[in-house]
N, C-alpha and C. Protein backbone atom coordinates (compact mmCIF):
# COMPACT_ATOMS: atom_id res chain seq x y z
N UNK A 1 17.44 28.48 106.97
CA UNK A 1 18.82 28.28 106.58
C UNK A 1 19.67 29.44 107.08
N UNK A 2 20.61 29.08 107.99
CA UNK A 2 22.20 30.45 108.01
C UNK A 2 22.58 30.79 106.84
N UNK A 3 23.16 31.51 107.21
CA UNK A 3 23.54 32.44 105.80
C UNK A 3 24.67 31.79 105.19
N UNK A 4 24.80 31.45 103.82
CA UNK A 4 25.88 30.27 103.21
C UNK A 4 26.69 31.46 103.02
N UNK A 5 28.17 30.98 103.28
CA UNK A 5 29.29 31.87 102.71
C UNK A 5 29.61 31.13 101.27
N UNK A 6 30.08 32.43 100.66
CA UNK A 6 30.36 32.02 99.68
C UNK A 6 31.24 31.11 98.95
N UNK A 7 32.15 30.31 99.72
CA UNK A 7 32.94 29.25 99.51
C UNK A 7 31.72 27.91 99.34
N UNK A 8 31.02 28.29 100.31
CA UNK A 8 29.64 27.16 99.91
C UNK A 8 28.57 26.99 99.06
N UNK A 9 28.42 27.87 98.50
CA UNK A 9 27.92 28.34 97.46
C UNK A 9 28.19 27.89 96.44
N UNK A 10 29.99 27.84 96.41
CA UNK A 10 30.83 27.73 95.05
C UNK A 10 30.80 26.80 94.76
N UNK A 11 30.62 25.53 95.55
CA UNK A 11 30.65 24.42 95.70
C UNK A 11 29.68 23.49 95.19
N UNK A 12 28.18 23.96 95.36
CA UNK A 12 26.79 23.91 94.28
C UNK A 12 26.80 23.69 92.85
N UNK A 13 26.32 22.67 92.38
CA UNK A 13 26.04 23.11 91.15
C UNK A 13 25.06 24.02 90.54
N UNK A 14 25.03 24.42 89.27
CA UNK A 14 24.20 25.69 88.68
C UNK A 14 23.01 25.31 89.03
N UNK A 15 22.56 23.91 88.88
CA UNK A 15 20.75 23.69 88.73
C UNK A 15 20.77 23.79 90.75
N UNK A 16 21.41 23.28 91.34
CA UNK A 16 21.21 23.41 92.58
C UNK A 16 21.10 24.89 93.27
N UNK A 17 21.72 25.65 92.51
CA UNK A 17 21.89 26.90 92.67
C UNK A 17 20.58 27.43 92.25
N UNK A 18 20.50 27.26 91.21
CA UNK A 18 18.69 27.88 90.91
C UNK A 18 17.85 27.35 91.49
N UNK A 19 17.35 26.30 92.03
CA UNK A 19 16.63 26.10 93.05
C UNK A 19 16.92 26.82 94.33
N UNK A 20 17.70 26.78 94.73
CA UNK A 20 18.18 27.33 95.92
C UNK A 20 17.69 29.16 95.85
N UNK A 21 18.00 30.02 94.66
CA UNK A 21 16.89 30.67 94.54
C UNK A 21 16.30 30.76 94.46
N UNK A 22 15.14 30.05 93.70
CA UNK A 22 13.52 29.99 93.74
C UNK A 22 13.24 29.85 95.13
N UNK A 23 14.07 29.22 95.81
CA UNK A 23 13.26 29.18 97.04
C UNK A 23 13.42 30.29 98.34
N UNK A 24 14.56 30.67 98.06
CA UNK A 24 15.10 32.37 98.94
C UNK A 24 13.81 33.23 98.31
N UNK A 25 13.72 32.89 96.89
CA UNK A 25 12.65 34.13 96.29
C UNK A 25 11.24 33.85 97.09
N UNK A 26 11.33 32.55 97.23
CA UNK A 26 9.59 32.53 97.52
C UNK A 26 9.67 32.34 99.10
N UNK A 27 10.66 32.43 100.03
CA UNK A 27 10.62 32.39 101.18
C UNK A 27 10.45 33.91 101.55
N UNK A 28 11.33 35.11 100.63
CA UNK A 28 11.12 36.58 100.79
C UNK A 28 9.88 36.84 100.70
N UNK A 29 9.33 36.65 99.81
CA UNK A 29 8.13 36.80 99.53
C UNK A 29 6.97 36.32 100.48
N UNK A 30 7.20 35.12 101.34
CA UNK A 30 6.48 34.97 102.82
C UNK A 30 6.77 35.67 103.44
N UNK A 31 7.95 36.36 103.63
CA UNK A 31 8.41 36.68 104.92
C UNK A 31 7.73 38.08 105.03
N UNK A 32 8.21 38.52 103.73
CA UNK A 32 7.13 40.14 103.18
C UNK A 32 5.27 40.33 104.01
N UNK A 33 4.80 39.04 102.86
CA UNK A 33 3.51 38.83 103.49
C UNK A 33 3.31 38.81 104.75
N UNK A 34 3.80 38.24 105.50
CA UNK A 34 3.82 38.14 107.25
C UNK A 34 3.97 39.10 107.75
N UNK A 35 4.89 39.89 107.38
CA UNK A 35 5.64 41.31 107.70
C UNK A 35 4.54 42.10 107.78
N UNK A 36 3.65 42.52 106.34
CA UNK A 36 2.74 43.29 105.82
C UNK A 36 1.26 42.78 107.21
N UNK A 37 1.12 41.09 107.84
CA UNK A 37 0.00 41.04 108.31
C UNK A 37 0.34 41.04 109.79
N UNK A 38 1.35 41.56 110.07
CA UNK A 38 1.90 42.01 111.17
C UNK A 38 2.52 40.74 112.30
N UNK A 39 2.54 39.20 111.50
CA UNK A 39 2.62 38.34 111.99
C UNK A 39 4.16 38.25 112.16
N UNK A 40 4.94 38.65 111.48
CA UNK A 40 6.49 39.04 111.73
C UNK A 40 7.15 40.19 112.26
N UNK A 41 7.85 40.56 113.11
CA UNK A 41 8.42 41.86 113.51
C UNK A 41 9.53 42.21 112.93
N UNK A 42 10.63 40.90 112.84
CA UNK A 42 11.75 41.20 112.80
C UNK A 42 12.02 41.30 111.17
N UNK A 43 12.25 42.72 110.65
CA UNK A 43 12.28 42.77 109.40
C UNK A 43 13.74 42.55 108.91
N UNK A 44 14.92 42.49 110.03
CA UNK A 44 16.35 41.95 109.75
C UNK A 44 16.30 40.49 108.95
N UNK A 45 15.05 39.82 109.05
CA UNK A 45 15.20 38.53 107.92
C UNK A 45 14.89 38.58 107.05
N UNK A 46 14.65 39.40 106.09
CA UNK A 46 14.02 39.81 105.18
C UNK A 46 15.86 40.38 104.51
N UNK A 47 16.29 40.75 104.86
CA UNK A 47 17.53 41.97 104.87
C UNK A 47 18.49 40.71 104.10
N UNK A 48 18.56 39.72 105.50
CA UNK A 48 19.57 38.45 105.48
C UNK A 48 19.46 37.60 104.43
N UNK A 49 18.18 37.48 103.87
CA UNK A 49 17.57 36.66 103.15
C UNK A 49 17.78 37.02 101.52
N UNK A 50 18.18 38.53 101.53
CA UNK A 50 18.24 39.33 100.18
C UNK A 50 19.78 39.16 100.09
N UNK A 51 20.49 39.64 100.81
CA UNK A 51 21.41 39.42 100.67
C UNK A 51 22.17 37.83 100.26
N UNK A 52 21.66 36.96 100.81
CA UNK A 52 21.91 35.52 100.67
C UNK A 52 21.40 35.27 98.68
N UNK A 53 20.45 36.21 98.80
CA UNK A 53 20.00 35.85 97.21
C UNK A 53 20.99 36.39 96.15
N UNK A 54 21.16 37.82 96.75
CA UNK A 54 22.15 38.23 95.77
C UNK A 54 23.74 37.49 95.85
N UNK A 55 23.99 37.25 96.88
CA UNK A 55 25.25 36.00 96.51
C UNK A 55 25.40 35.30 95.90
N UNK A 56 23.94 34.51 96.10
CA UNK A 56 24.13 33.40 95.05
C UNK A 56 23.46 33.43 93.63
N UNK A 57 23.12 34.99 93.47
CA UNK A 57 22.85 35.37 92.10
C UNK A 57 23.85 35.65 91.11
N UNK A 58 25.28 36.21 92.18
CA UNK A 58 26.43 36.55 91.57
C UNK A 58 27.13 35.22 91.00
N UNK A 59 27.28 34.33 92.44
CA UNK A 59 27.88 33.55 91.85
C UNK A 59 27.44 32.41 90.60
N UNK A 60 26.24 32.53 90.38
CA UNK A 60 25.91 32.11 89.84
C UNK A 60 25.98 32.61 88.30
N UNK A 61 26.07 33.63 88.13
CA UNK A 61 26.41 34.07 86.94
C UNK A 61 27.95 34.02 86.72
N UNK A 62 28.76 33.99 88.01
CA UNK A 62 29.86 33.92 87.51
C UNK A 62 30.08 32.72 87.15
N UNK A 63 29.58 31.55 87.09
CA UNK A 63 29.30 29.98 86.89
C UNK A 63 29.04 30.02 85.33
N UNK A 64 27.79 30.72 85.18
CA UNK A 64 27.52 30.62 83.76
C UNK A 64 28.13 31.25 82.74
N UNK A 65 28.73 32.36 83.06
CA UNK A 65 29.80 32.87 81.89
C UNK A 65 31.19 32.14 81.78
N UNK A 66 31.37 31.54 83.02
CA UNK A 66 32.73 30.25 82.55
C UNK A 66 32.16 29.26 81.93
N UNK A 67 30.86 28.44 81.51
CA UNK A 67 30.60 27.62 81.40
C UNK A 67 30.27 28.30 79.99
N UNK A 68 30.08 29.80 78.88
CA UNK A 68 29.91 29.92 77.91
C UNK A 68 31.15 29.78 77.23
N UNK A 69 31.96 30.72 77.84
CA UNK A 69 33.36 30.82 77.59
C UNK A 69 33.84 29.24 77.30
């Protein structure tokens, strides 16, 4: 996946959104492993991939505190 801007993001719903992390989480987590068995070089996806998580970690909380409120 390219990297979603955050207008696209916004656009997700919450449960789509948490999937959408579980799976950044468990794609980092390959990408790590590969990294570690030397089967990956480029550790810039790893970088892209964190970042993409924390976006949609933010926005995602900013989702759920309007939705307590």
């Amino acid at each position: 996946m390219i990297a979603m801007k955050t207008v696209e993001i916004r656009k997700l719903s919450t449960a789509e959104m948490t999937n959408e992390c579980n799976r950044l989480r468990e794609e980092i987590a390959e990408l790590r492993r590969r990294i570690a068995l030397g089967e990956q070089t480029d550790v810039r996806v790893v970088r892209n991939k964190r970042k993409d998580l924390a976006r949609m970690l933010t926005v995602l909380s900013e989702q759920l505190i309007k939705e307590i409120k």
